[in-house]
PDB file of N, CA and C in Angstrom:
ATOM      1  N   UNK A   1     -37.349   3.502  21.593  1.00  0.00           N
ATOM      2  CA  UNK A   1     -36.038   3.798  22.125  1.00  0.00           C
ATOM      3  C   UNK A   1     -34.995   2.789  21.636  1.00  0.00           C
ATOM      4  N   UNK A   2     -35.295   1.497  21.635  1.00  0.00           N
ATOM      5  CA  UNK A   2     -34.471   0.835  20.871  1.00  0.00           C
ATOM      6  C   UNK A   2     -34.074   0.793  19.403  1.00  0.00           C
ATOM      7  N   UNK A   3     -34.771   1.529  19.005  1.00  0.00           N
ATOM      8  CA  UNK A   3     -34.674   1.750  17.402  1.00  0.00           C
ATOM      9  C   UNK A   3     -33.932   2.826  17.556  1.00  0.00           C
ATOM     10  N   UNK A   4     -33.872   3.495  18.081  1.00  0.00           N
ATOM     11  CA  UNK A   4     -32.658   4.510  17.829  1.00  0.00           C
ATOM     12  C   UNK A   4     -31.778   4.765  18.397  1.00  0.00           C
ATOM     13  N   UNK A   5     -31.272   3.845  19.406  1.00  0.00           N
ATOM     14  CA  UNK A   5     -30.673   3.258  19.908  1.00  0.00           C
ATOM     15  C   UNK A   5     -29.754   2.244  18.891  1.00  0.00           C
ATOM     16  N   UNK A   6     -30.230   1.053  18.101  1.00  0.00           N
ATOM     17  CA  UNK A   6     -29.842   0.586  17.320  1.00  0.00           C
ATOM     18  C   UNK A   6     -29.593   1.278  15.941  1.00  0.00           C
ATOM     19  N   UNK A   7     -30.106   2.344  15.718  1.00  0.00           N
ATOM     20  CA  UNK A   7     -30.153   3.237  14.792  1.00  0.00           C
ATOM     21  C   UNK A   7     -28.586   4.063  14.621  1.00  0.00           C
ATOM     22  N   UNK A   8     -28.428   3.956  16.057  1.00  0.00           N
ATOM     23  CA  UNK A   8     -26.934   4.951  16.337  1.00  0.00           C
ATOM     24  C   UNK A   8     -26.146   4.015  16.651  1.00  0.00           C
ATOM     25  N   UNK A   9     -25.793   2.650  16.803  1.00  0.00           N
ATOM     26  CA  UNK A   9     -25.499   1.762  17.077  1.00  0.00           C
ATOM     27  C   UNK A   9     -24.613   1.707  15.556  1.00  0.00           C
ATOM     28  N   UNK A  10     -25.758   0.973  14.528  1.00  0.00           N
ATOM     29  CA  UNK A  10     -25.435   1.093  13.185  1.00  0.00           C
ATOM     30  C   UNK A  10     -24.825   2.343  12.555  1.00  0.00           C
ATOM     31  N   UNK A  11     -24.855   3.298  12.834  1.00  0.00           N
ATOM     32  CA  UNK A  11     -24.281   4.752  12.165  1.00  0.00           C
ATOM     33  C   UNK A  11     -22.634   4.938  12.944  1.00  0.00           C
ATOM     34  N   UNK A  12     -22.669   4.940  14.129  1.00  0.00           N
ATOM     35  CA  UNK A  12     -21.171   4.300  14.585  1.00  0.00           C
ATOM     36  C   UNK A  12     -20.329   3.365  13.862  1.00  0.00           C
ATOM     37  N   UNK A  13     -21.091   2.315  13.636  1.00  0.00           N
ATOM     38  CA  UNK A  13     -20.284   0.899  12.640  1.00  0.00           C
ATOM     39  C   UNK A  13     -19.770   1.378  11.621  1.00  0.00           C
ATOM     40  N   UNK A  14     -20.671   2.076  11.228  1.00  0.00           N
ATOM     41  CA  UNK A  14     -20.405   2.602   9.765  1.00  0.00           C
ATOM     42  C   UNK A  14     -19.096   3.702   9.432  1.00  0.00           C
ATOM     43  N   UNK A  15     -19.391   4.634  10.474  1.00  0.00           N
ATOM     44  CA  UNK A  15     -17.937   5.218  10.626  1.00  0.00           C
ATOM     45  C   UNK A  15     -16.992   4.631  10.832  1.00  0.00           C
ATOM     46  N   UNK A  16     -16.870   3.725  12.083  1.00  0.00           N
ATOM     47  CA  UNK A  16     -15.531   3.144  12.356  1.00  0.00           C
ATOM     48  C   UNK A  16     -15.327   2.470  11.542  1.00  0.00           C
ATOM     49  N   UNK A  17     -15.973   1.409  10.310  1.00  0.00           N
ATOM     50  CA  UNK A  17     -15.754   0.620   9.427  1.00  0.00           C
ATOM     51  C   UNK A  17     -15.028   1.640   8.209  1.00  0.00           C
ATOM     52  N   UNK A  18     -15.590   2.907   8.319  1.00  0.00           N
ATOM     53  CA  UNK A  18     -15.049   3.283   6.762  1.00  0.00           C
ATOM     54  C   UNK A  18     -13.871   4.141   7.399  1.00  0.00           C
ATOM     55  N   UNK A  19     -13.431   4.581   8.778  1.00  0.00           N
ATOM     56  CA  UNK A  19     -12.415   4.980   9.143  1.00  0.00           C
ATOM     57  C   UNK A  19     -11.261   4.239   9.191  1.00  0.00           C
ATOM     58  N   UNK A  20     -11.482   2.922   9.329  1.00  0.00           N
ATOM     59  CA  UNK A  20     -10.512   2.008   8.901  1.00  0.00           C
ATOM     60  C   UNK A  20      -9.929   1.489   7.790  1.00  0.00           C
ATOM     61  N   UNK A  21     -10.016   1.865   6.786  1.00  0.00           N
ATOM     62  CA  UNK A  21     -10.305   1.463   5.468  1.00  0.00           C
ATOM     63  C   UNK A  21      -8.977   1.833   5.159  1.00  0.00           C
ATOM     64  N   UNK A  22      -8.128   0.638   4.748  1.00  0.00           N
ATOM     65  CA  UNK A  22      -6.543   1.773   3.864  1.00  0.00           C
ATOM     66  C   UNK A  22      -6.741   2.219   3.022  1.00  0.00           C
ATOM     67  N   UNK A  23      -8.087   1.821   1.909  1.00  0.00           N
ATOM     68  CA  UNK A  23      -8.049   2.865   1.176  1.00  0.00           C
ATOM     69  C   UNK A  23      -8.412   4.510   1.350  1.00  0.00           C
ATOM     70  N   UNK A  24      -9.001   4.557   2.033  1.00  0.00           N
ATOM     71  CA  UNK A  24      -9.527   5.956   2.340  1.00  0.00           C
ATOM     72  C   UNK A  24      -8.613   6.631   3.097  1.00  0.00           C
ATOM     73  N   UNK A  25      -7.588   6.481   3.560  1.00  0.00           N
ATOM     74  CA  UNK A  25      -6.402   7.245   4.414  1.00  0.00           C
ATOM     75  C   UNK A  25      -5.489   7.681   3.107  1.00  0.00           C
ATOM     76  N   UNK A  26      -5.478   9.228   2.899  1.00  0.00           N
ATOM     77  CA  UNK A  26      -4.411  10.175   2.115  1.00  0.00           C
ATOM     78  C   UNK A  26      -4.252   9.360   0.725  1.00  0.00           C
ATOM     79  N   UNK A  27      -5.661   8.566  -0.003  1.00  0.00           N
ATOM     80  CA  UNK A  27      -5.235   8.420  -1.212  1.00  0.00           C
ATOM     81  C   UNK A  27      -5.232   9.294  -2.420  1.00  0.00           C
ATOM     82  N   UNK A  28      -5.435  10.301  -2.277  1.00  0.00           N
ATOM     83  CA  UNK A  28      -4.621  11.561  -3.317  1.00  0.00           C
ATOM     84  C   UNK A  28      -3.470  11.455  -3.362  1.00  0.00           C
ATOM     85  N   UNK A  29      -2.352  11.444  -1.878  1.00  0.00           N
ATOM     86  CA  UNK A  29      -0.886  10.878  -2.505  1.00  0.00           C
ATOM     87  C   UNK A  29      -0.769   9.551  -2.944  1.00  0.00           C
ATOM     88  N   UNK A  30      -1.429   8.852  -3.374  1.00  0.00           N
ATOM     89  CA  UNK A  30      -1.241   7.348  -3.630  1.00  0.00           C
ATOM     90  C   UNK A  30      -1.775   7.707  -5.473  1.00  0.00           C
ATOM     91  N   UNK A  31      -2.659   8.541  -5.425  1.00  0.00           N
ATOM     92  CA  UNK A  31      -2.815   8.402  -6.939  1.00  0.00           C
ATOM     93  C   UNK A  31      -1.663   9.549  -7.055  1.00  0.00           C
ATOM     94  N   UNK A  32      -1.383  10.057  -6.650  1.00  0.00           N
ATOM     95  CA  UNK A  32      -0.908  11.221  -7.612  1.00  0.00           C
ATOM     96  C   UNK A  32       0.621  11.047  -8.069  1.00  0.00           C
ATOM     97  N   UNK A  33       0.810   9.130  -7.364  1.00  0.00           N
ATOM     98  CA  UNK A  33       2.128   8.546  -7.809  1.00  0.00           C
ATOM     99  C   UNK A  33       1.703   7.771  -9.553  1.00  0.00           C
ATOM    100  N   UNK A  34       0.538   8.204  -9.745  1.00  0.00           N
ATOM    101  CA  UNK A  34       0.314   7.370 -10.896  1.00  0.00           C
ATOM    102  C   UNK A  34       0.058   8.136 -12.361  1.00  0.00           C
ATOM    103  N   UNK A  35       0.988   7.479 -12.951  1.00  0.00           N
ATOM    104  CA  UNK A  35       0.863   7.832 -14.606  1.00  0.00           C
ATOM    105  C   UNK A  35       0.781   7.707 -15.800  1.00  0.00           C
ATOM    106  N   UNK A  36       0.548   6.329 -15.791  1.00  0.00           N
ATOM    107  CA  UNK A  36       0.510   5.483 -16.249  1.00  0.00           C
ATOM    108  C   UNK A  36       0.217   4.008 -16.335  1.00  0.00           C
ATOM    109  N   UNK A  37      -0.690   3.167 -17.102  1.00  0.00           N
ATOM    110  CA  UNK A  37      -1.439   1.921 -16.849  1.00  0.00           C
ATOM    111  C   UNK A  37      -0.459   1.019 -15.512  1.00  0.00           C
ATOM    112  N   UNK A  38       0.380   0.906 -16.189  1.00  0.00           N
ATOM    113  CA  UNK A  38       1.189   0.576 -15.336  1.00  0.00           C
ATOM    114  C   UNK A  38       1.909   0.837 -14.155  1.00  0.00           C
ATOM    115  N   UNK A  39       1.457   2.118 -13.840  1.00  0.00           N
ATOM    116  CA  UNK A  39       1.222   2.619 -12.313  1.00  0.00           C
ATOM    117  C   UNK A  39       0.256   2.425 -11.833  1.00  0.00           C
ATOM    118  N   UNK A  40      -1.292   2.346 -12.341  1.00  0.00           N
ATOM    119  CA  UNK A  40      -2.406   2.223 -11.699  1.00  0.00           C
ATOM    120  C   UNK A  40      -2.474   0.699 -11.701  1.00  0.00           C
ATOM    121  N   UNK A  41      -2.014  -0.436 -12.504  1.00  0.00           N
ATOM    122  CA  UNK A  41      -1.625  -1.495 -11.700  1.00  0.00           C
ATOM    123  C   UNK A  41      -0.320  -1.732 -10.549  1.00  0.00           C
ATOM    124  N   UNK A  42       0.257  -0.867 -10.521  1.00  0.00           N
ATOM    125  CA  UNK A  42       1.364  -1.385  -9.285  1.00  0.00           C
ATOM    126  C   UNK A  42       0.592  -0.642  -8.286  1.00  0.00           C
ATOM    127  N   UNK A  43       0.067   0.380  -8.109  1.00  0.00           N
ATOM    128  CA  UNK A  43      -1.058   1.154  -6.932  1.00  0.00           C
ATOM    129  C   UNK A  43      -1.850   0.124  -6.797  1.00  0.00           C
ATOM    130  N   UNK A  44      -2.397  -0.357  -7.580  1.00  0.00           N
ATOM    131  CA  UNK A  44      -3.813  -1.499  -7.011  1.00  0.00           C
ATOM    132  C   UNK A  44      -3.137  -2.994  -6.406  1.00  0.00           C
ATOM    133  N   UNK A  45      -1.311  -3.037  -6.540  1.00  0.00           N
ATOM    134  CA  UNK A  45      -1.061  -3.839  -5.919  1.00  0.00           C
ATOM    135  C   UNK A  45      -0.860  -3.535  -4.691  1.00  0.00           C
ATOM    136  N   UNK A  46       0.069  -2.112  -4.621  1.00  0.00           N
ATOM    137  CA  UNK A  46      -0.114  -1.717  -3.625  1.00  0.00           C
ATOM    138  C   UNK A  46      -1.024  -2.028  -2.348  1.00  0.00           C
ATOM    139  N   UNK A  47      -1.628  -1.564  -2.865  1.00  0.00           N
ATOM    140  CA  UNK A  47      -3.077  -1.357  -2.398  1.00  0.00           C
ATOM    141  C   UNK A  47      -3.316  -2.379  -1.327  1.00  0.00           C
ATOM    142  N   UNK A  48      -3.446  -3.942  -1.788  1.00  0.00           N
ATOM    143  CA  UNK A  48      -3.622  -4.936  -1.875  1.00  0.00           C
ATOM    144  C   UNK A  48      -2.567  -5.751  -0.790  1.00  0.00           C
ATOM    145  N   UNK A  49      -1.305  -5.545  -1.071  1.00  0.00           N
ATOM    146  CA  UNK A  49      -0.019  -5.704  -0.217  1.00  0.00           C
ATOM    147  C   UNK A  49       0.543  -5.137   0.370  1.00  0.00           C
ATOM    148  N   UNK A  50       0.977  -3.893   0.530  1.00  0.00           N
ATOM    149  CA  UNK A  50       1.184  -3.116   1.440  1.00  0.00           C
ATOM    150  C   UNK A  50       0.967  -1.985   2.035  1.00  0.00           C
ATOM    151  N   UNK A  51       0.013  -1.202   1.367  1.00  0.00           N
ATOM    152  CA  UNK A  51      -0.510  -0.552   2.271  1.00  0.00           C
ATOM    153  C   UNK A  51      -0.797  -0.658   3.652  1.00  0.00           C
ATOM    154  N   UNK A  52      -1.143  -1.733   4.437  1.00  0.00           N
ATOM    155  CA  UNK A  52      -0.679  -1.859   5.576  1.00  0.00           C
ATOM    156  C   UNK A  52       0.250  -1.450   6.468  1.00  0.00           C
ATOM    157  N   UNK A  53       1.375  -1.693   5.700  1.00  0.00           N
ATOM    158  CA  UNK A  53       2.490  -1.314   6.741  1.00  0.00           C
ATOM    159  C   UNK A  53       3.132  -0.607   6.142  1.00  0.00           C
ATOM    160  N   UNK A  54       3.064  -0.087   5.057  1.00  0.00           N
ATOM    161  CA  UNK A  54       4.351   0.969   4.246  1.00  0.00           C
ATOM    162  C   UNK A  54       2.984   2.528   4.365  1.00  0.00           C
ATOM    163  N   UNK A  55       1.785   2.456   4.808  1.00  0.00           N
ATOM    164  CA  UNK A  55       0.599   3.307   4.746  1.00  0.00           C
ATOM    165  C   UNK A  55       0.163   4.284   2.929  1.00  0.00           C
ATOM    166  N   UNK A  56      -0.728   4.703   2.866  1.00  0.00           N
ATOM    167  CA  UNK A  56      -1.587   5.100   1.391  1.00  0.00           C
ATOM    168  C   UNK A  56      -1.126   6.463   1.342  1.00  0.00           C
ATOM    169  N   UNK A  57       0.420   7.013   1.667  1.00  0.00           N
ATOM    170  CA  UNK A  57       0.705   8.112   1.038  1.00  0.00           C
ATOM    171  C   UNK A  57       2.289   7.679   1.029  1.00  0.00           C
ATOM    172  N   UNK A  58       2.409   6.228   1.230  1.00  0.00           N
ATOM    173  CA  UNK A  58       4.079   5.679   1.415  1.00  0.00           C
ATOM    174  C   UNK A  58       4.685   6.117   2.528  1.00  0.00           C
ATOM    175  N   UNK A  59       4.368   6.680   3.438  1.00  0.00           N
ATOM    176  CA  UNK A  59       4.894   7.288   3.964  1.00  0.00           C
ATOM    177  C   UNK A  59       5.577   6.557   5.617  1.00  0.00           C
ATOM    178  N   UNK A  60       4.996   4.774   5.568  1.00  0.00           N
ATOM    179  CA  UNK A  60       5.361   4.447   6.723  1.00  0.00           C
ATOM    180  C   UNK A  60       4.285   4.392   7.846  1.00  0.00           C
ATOM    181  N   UNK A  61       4.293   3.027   8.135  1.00  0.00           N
ATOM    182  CA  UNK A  61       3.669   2.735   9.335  1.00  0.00           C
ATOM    183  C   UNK A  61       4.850   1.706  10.079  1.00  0.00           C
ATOM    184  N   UNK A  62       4.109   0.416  10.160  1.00  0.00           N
ATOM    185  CA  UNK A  62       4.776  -0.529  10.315  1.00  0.00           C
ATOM    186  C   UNK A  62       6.263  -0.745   9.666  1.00  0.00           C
ATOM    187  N   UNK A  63       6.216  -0.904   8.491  1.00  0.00           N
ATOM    188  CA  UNK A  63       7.501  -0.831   7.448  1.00  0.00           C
ATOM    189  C   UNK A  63       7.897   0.981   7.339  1.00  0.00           C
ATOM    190  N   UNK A  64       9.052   0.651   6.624  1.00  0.00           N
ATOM    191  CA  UNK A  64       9.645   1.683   6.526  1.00  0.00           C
ATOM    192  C   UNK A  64       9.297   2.577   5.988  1.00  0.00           C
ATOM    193  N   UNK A  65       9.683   3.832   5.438  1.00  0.00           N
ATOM    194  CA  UNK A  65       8.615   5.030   4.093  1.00  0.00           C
ATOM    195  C   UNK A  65       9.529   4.789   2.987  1.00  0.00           C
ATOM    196  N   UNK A  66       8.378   4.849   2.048  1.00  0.00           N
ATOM    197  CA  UNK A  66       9.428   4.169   0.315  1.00  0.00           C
ATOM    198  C   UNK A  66       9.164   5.539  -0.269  1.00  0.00           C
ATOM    199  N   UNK A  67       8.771   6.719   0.288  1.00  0.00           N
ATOM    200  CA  UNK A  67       8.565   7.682  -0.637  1.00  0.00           C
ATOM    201  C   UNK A  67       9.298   8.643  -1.511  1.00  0.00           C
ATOM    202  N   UNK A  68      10.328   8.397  -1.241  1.00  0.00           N
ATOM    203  CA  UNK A  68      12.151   8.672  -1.822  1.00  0.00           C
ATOM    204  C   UNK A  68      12.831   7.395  -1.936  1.00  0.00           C
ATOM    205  N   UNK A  69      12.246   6.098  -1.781  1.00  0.00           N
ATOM    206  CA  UNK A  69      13.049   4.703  -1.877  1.00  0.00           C
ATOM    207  C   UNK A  69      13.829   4.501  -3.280  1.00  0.00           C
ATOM    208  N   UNK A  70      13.243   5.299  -4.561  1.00  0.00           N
ATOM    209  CA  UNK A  70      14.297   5.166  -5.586  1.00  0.00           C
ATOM    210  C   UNK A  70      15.381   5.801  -5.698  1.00  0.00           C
ATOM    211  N   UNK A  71      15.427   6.917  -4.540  1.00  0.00           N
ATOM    212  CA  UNK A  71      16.720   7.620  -4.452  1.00  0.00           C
ATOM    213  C   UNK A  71      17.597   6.717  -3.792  1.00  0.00           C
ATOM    214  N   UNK A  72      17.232   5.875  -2.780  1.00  0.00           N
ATOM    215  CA  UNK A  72      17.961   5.185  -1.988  1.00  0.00           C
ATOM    216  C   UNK A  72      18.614   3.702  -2.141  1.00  0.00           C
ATOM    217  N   UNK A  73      17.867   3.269  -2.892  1.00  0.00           N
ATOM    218  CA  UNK A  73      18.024   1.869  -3.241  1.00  0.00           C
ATOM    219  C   UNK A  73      17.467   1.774  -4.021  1.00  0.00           C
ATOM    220  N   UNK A  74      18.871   0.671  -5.003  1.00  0.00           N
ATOM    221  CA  UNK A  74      18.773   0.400  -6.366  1.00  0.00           C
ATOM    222  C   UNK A  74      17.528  -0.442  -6.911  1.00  0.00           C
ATOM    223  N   UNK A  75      16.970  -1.155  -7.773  1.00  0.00           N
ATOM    224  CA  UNK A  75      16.106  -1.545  -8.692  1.00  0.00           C
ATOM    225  C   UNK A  75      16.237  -2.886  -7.760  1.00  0.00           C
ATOM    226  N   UNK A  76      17.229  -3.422  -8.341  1.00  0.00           N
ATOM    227  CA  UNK A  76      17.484  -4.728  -8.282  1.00  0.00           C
ATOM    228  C   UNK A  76      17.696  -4.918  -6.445  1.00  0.00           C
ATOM    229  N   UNK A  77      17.736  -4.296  -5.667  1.00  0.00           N
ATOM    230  CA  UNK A  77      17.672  -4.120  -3.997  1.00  0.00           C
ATOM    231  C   UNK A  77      16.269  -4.186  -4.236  1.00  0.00           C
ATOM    232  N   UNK A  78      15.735  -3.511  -4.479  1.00  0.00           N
ATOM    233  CA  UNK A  78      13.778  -3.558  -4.604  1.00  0.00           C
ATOM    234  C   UNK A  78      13.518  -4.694  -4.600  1.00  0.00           C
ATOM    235  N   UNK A  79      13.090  -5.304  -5.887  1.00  0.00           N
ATOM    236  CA  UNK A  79      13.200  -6.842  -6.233  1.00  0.00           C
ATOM    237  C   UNK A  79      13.509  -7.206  -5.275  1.00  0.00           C
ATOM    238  N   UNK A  80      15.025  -7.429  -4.595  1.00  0.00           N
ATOM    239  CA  UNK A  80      15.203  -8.431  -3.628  1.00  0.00           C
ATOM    240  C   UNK A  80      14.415  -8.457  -2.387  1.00  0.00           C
ATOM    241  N   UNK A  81      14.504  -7.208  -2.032  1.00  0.00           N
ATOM    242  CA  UNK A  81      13.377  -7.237  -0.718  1.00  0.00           C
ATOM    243  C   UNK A  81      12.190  -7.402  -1.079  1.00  0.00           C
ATOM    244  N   UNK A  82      11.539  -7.198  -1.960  1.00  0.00           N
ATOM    245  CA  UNK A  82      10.132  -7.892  -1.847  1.00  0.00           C
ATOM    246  C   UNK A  82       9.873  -9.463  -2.273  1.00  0.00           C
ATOM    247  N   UNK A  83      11.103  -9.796  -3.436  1.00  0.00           N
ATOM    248  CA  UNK A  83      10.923 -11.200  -3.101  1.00  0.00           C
ATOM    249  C   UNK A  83      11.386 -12.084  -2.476  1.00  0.00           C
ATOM    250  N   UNK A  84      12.183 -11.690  -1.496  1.00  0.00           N
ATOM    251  CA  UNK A  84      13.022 -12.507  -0.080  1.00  0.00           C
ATOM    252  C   UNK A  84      12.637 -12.442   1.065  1.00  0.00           C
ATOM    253  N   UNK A  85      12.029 -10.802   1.439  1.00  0.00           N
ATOM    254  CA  UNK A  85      11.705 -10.435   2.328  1.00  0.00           C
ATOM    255  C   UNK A  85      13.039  -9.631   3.081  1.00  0.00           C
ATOM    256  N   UNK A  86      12.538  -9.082   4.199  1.00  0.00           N
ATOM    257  CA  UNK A  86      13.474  -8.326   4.753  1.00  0.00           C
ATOM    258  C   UNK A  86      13.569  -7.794   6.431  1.00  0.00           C
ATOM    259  N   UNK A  87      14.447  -7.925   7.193  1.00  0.00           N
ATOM    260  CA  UNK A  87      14.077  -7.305   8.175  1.00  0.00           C
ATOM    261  C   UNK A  87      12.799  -6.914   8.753  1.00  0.00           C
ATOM    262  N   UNK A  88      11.657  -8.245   8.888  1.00  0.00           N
ATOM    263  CA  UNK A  88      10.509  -7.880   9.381  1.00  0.00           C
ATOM    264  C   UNK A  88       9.724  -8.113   8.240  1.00  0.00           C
ATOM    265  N   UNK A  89       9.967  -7.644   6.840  1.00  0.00           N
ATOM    266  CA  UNK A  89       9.174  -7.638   5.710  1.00  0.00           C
ATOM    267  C   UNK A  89       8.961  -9.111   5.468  1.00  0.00           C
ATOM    268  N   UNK A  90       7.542  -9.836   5.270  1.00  0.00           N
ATOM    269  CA  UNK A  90       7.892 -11.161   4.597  1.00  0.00           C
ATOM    270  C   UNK A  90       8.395 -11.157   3.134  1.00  0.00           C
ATOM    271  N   UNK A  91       8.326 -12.332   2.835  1.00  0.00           N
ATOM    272  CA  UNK A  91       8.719 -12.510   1.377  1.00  0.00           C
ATOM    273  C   UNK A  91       7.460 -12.449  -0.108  1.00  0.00           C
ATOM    274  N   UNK A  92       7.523 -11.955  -0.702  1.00  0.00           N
ATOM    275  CA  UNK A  92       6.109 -12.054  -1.565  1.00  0.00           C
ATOM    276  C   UNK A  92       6.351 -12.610  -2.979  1.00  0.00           C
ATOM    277  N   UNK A  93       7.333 -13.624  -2.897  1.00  0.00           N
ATOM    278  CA  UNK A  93       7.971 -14.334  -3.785  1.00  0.00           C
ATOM    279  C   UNK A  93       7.044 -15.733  -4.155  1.00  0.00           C
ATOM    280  N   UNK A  94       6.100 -15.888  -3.184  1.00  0.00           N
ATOM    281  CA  UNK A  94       4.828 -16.833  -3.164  1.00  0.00           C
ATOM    282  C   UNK A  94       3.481 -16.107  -3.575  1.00  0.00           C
ATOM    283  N   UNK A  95       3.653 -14.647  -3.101  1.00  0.00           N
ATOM    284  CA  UNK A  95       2.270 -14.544  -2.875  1.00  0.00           C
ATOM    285  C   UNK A  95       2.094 -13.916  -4.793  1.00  0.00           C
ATOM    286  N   UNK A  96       2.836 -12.961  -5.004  1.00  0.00           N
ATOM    287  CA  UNK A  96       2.760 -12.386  -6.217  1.00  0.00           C
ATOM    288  C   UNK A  96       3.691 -13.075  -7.576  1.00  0.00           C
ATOM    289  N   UNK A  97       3.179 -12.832  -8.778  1.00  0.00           N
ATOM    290  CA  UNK A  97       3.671 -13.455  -9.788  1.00  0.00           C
ATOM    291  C   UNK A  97       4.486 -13.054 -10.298  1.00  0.00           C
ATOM    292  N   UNK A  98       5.794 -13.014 -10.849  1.00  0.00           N
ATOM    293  CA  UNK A  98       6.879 -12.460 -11.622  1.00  0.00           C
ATOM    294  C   UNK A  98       6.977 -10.989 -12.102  1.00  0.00           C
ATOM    295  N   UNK A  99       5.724 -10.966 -12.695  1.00  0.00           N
ATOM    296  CA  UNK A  99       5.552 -10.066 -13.288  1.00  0.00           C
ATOM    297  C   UNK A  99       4.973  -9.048 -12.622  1.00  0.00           C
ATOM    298  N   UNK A 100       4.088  -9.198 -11.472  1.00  0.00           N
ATOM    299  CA  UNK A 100       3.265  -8.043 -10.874  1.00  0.00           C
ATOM    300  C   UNK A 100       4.465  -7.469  -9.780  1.00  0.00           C
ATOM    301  N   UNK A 101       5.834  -8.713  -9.033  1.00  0.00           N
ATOM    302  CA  UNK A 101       6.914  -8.201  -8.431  1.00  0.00           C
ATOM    303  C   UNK A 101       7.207  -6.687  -9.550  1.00  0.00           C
ATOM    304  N   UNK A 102       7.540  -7.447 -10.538  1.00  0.00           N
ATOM    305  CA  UNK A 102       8.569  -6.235 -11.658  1.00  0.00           C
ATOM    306  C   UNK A 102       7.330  -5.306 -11.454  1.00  0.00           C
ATOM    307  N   UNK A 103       6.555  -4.894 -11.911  1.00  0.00           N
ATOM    308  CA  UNK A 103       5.342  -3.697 -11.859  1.00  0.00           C
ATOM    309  C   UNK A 103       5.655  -2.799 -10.747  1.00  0.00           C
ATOM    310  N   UNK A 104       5.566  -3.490  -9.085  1.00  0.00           N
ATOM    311  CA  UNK A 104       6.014  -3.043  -7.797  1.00  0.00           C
ATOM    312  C   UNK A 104       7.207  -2.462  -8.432  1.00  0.00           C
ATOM    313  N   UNK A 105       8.400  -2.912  -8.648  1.00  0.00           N
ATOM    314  CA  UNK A 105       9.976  -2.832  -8.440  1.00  0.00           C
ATOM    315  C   UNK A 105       9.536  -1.410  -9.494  1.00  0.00           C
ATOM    316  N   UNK A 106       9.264  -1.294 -10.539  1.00  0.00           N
ATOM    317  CA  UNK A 106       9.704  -0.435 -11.562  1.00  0.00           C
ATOM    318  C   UNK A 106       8.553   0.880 -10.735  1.00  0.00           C
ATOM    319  N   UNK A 107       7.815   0.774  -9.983  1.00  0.00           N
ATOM    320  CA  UNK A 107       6.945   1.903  -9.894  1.00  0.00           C
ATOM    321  C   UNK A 107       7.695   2.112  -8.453  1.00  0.00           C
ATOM    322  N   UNK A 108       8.039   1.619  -7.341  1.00  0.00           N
ATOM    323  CA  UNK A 108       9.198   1.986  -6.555  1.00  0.00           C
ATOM    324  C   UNK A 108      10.212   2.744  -6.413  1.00  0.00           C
ATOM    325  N   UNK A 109      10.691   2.271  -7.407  1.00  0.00           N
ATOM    326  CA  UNK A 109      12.201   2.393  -8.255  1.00  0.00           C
ATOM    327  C   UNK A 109      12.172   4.164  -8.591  1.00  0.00           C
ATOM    328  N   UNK A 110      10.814   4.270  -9.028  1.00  0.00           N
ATOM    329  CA  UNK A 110      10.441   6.028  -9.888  1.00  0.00           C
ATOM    330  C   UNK A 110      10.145   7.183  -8.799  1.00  0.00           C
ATOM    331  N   UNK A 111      10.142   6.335  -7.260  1.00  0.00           N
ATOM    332  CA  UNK A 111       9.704   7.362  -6.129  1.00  0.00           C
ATOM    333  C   UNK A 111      10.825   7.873  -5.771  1.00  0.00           C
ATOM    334  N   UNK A 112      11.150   9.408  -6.018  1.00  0.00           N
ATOM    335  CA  UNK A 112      12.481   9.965  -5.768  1.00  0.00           C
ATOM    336  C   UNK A 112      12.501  11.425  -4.963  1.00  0.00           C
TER     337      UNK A 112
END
């Protein structure tokens, strides 16, 4: 009885562990923003940084929804909010390198 007991114990974990997962929440819209090398690196930054709070179809959790954000705000507004931070957003002007910011900004920038 304890073995299957612990048996279902472990098979629970396992769900709730992979139900939590940002990657596994609606990533078909997360790839299907990608078209290039350089989209499938700004997705894997994504990924990595905000998915959390912007969620894996853009669409908004915590942070705001960027999924029309290039209609709304310019390039260089992008950039600034991710490397200053913003209203709640921290700053990722420490965490990411010059270049992986620009990757974010230019694959942002293309969501319209």
């Amino acid at each position: 009885m304890r073995r299957i007991l612990g048996l279902f114990m472990a098979v629970l974990a396992v769900i709730f562990l992979g139900a939590c997962n940002p990657k596994a929440v609606d990533e078909p819209a997360l790839q299907a923003t990608i078209s290039s090398p350089e989209d499938e690196e700004a997705a894997a930054l994504y990924r990595s940084q905000c998915i959390s709070c912007h969620a894996a179809d853009l669409s908004g959790k915590v942070g705001p929804n960027l999924q029309n954000i290039g209609s709304n705000i310019t390039e260089e507004k992008i950039n600034e909010i991710i490397r200053d931070g913003s209203k709640g957003m921290p700053s990722f002007n420490k965490l990411l390198e010059d270049n992986e910011i620009q990757i974010l900004v230019q694959w942002l920038a293309k969501m319209k």
